[in-house]
C-alpha atoms as a PDB file:
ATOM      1  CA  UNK A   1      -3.542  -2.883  19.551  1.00  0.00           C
ATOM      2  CA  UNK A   2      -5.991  -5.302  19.311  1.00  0.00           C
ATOM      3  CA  UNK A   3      -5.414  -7.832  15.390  1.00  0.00           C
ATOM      4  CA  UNK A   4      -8.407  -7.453  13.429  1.00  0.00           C
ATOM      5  CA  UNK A   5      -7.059 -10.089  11.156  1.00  0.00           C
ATOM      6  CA  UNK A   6      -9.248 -13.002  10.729  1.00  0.00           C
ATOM      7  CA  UNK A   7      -7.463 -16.194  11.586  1.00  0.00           C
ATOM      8  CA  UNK A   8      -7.978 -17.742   7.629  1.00  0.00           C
ATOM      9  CA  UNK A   9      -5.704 -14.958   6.568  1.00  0.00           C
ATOM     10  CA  UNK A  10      -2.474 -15.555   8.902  1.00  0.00           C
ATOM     11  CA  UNK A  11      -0.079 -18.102   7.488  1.00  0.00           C
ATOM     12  CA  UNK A  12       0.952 -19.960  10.270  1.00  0.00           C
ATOM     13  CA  UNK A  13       4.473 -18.571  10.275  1.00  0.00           C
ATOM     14  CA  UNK A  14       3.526 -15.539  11.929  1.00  0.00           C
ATOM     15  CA  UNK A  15       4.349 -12.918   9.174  1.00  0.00           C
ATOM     16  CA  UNK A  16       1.169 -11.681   9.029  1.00  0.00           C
ATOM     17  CA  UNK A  17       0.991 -12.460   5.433  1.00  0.00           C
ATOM     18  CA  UNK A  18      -2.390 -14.664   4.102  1.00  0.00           C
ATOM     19  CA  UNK A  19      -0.972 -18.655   3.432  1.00  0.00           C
ATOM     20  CA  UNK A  20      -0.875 -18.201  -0.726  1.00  0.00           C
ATOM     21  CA  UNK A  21       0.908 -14.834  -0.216  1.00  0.00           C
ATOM     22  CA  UNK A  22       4.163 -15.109  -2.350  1.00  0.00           C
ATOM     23  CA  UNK A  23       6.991 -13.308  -1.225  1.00  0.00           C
ATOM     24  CA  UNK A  24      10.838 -13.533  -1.538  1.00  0.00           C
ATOM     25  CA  UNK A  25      13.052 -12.188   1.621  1.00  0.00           C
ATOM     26  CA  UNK A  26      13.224  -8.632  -0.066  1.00  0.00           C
ATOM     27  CA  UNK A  27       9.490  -8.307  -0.580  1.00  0.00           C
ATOM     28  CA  UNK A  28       9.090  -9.466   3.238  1.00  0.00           C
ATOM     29  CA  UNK A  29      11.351  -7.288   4.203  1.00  0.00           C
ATOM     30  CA  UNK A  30       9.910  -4.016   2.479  1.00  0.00           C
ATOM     31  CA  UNK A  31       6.504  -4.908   4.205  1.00  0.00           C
ATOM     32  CA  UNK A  32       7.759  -4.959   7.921  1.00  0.00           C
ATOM     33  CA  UNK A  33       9.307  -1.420   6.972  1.00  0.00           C
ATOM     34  CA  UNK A  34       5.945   0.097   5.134  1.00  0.00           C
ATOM     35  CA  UNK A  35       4.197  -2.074   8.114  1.00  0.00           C
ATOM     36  CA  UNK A  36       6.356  -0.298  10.777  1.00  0.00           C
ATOM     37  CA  UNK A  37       6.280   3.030   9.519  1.00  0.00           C
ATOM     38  CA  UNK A  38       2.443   3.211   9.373  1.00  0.00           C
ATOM     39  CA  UNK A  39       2.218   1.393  13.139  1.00  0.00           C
ATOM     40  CA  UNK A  40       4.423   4.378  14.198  1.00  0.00           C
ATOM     41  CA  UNK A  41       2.377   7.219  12.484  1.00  0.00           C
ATOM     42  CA  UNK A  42      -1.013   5.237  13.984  1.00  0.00           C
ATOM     43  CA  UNK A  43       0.376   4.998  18.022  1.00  0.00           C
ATOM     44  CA  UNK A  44       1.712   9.178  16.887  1.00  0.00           C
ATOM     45  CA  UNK A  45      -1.519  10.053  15.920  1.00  0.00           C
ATOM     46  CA  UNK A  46      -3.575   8.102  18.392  1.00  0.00           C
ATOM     47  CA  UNK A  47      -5.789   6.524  16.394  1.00  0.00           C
ATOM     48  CA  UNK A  48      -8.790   3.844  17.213  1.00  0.00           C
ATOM     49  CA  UNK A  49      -7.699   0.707  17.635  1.00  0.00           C
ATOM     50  CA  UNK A  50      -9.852  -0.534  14.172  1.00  0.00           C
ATOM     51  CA  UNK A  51      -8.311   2.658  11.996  1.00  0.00           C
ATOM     52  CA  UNK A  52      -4.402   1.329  13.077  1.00  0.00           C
ATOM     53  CA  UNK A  53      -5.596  -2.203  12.060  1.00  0.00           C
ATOM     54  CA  UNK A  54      -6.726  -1.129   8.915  1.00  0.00           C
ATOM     55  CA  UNK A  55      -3.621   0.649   8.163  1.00  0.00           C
ATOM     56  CA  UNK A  56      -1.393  -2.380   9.265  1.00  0.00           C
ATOM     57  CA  UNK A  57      -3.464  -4.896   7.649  1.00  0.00           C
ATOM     58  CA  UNK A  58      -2.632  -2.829   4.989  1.00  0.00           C
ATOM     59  CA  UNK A  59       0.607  -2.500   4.831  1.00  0.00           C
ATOM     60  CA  UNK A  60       0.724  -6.229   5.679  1.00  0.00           C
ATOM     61  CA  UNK A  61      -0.886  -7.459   2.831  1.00  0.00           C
ATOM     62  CA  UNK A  62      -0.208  -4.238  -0.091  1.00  0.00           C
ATOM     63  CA  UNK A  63       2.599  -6.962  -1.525  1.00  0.00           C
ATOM     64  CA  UNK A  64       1.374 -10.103  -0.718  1.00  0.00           C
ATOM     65  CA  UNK A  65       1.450 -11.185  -4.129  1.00  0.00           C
ATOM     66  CA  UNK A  66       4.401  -9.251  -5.638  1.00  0.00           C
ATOM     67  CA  UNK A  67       6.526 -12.218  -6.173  1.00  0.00           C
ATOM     68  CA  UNK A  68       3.762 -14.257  -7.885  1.00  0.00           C
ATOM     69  CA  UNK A  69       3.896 -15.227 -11.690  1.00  0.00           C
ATOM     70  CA  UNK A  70       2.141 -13.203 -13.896  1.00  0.00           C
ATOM     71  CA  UNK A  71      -0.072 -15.563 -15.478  1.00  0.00           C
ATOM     72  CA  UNK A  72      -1.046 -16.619 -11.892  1.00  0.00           C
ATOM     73  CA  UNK A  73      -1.897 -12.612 -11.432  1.00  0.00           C
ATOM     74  CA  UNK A  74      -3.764 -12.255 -14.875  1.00  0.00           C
ATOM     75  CA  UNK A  75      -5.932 -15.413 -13.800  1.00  0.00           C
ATOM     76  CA  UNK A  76      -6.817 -13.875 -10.617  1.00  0.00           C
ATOM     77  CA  UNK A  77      -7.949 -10.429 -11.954  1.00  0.00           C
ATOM     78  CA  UNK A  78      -9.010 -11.348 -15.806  1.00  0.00           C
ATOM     79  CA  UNK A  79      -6.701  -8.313 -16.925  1.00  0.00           C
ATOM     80  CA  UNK A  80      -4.751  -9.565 -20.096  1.00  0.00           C
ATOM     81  CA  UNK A  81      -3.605  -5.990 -20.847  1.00  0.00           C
ATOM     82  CA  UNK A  82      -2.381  -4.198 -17.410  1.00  0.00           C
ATOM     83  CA  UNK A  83       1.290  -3.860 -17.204  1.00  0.00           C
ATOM     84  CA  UNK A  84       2.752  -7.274 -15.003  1.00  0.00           C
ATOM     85  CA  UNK A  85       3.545  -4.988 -12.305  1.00  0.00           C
ATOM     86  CA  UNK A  86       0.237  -3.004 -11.316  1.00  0.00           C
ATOM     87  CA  UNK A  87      -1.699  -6.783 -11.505  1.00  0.00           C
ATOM     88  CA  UNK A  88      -0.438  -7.673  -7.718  1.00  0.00           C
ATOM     89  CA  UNK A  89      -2.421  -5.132  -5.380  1.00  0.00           C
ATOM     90  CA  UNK A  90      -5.476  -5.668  -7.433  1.00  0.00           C
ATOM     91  CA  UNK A  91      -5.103  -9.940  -7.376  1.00  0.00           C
ATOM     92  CA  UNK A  92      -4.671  -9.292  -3.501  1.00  0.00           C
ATOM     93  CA  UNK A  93      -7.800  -7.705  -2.834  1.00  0.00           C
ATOM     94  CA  UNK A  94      -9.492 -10.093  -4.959  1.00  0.00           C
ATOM     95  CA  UNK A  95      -8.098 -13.017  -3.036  1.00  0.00           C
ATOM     96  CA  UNK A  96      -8.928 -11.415   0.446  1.00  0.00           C
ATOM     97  CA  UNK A  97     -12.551 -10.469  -0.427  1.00  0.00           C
ATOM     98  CA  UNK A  98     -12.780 -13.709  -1.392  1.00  0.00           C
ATOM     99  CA  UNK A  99     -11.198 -15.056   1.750  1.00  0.00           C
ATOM    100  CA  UNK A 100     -13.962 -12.860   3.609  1.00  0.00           C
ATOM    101  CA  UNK A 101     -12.195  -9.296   4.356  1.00  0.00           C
ATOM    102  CA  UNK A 102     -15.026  -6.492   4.211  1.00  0.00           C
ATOM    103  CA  UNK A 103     -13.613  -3.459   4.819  1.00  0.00           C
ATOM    104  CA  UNK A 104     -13.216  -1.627   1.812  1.00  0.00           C
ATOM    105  CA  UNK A 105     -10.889   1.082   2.911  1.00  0.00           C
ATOM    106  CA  UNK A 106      -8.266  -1.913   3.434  1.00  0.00           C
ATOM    107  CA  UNK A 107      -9.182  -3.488  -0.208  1.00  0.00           C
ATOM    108  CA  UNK A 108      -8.790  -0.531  -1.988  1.00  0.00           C
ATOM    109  CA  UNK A 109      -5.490   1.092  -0.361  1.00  0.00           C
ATOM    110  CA  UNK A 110      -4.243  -2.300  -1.597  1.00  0.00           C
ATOM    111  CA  UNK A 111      -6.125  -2.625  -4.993  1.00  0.00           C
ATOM    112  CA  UNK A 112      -4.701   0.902  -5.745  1.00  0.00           C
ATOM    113  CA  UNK A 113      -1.673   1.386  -3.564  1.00  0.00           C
ATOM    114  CA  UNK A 114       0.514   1.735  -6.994  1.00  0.00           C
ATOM    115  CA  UNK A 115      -1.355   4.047  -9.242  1.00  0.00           C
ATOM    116  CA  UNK A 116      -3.545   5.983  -6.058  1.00  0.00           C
ATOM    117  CA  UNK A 117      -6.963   6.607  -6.191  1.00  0.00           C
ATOM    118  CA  UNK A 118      -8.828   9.752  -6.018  1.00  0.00           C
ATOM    119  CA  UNK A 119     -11.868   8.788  -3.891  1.00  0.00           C
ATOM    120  CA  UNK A 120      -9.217   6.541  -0.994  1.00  0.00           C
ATOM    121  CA  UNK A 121      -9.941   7.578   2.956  1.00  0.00           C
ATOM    122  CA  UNK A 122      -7.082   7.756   5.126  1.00  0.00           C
ATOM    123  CA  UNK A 123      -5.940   4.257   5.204  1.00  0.00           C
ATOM    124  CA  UNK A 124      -5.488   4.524   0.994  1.00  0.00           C
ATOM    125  CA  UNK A 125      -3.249   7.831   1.929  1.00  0.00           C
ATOM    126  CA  UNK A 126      -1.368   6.272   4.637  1.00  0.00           C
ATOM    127  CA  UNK A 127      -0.059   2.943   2.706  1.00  0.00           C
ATOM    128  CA  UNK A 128       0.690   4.967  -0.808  1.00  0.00           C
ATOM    129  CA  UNK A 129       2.895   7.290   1.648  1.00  0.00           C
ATOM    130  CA  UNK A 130       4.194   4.383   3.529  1.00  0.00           C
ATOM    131  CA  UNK A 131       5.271   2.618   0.042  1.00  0.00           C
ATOM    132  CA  UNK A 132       7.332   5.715  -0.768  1.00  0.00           C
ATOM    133  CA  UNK A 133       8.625   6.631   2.644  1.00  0.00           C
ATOM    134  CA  UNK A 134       9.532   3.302   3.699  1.00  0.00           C
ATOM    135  CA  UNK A 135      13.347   3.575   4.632  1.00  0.00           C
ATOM    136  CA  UNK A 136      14.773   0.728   2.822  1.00  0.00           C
ATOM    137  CA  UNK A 137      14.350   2.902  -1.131  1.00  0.00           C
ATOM    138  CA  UNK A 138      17.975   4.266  -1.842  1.00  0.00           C
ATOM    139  CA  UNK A 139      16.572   8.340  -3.286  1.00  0.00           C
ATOM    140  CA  UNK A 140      16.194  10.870  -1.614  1.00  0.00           C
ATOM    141  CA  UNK A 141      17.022   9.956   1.727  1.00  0.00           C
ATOM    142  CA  UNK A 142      17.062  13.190   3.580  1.00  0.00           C
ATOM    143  CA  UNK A 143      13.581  14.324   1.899  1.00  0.00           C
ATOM    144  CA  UNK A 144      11.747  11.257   2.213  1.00  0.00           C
ATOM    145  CA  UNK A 145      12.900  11.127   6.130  1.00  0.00           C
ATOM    146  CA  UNK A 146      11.932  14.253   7.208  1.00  0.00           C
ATOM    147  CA  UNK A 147       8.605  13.451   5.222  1.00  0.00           C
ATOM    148  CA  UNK A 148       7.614  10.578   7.537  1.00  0.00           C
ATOM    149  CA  UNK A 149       8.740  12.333  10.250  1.00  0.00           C
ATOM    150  CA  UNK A 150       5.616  14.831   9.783  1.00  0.00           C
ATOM    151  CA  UNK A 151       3.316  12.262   8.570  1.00  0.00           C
ATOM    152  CA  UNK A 152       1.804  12.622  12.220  1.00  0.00           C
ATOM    153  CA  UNK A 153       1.749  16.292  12.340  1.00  0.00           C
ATOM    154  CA  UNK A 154       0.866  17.140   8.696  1.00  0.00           C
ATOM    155  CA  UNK A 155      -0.743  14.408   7.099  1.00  0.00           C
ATOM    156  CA  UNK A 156      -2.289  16.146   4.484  1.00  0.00           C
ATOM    157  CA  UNK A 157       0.495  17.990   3.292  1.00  0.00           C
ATOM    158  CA  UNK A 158       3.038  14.592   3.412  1.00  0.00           C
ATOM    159  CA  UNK A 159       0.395  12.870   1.209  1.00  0.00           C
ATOM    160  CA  UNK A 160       0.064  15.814  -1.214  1.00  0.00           C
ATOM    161  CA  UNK A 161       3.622  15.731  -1.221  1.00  0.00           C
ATOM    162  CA  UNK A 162       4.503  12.144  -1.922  1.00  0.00           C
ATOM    163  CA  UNK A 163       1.610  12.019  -4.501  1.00  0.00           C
ATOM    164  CA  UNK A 164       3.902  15.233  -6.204  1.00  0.00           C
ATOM    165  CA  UNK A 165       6.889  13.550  -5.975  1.00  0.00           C
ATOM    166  CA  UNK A 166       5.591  10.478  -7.428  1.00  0.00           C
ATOM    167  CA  UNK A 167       4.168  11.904 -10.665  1.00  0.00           C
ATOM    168  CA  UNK A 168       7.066  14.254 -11.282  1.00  0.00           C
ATOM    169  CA  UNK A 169       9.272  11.148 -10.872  1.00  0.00           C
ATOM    170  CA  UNK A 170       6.751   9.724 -13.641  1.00  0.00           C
ATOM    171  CA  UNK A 171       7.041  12.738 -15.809  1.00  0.00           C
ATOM    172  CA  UNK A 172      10.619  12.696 -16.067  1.00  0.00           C
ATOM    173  CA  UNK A 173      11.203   9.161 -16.992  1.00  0.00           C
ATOM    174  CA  UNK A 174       8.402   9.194 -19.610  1.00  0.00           C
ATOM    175  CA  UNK A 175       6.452   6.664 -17.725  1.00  0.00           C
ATOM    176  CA  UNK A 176       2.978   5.868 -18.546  1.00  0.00           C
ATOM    177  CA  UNK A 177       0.560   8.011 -16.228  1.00  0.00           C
ATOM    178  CA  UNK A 178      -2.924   5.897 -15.199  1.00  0.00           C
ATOM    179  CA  UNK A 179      -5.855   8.216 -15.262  1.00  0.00           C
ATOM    180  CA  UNK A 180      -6.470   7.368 -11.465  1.00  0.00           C
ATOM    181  CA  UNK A 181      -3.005   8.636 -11.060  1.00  0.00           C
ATOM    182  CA  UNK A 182      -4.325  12.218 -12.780  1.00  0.00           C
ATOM    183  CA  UNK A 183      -7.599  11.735 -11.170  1.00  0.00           C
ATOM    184  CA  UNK A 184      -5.975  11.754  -7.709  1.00  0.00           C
ATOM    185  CA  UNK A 185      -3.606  14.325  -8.649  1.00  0.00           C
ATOM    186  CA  UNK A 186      -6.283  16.819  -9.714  1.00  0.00           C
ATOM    187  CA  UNK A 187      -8.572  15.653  -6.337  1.00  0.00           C
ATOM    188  CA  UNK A 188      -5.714  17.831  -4.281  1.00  0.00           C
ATOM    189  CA  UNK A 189      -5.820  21.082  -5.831  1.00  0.00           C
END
């Protein structure tokens, strides 16, 4: 596959991570796994060469800021009330729009890829299953597996899945639940 990538946004370590991306060795490590999974599912599914960019740029750049300080975040986006840890995908697409990235299927699956969005296209979908499938999370091993082993088969159904197992998961530890998250939920049925 041909990188879509505009040169401006590759540090010049070769991650594939913009230069002000902030990352520990964890973070770095979770985004070759999300990046690899949805690379596998793209060559599986045959996709365009631009639709498999989208989804690895993606996946490349969902956590580029994860590891930033939150007043560095709430600068970025002007939110002074979202919880610390839904501010990074949002301060990422900022700073890559900025930086000149257009396509908004990419800036949105990475503005959103925490809470979901109802009105996402396929590369949306692909990263919020990546994020949850990746193989590196310690639950549900056997589940999650066989999950992204269908993702090429049964798309669909693996997304409707993960975005069920996500907002039980939510449910039962009493966590907040963003109205995108029930906006997206109610979009499936």
């Amino acid at each position: 596959m041909k990188k879509s990538r505009s040169a401006d946004l590759i540090d010049p370590a070769g991650t594939g991570l913009p230069s002000w991306a902030q990352v520990g060795e964890k973070r770095l490590a979770h985004i070759g796994r999300v990046t690899s999974l949805l690379r596998a599912w793209a060559t599986a599914m045959r996709m365009s060469p631009d639709e498999a960019n989208a989804w690895i740029d993606a996946g490349s750049w969902h956590d580029a800021l994860r590891d930033a300080p939150e007043d560095q975040l709430r600068e970025i986006t002007g939110d002074r009330t979202s919880p610390y840890g839904l501010l990074h995908g949002p301060a990422a697409a900022i700073r890559l729009a900025a930086e000149g990235e257009k396509r908004k299927d990419v800036l949105d699956a990475i503005r959103y890829h925490t809470i979901g969005s109802a009105s996402w296209k396929q590369t949306g979908r692909a990263l919020y299953i990546a994020d949850y499938l990746e193989p590196g999370r310690k639950f549900l091993n056997e589940d999650r597996n066989f999950l992204a082993s269908q993702v090429p088969h049964n798309f669909d159904g693996v997304f409707r899945q993960v975005v069920r197992f996500r907002l039980d998961w939510s449910v039962r530890e009493g966590n907040h639940i963003y109205p995108e998250t029930v906006e997206l939920w109610n979009s499936l049925r």
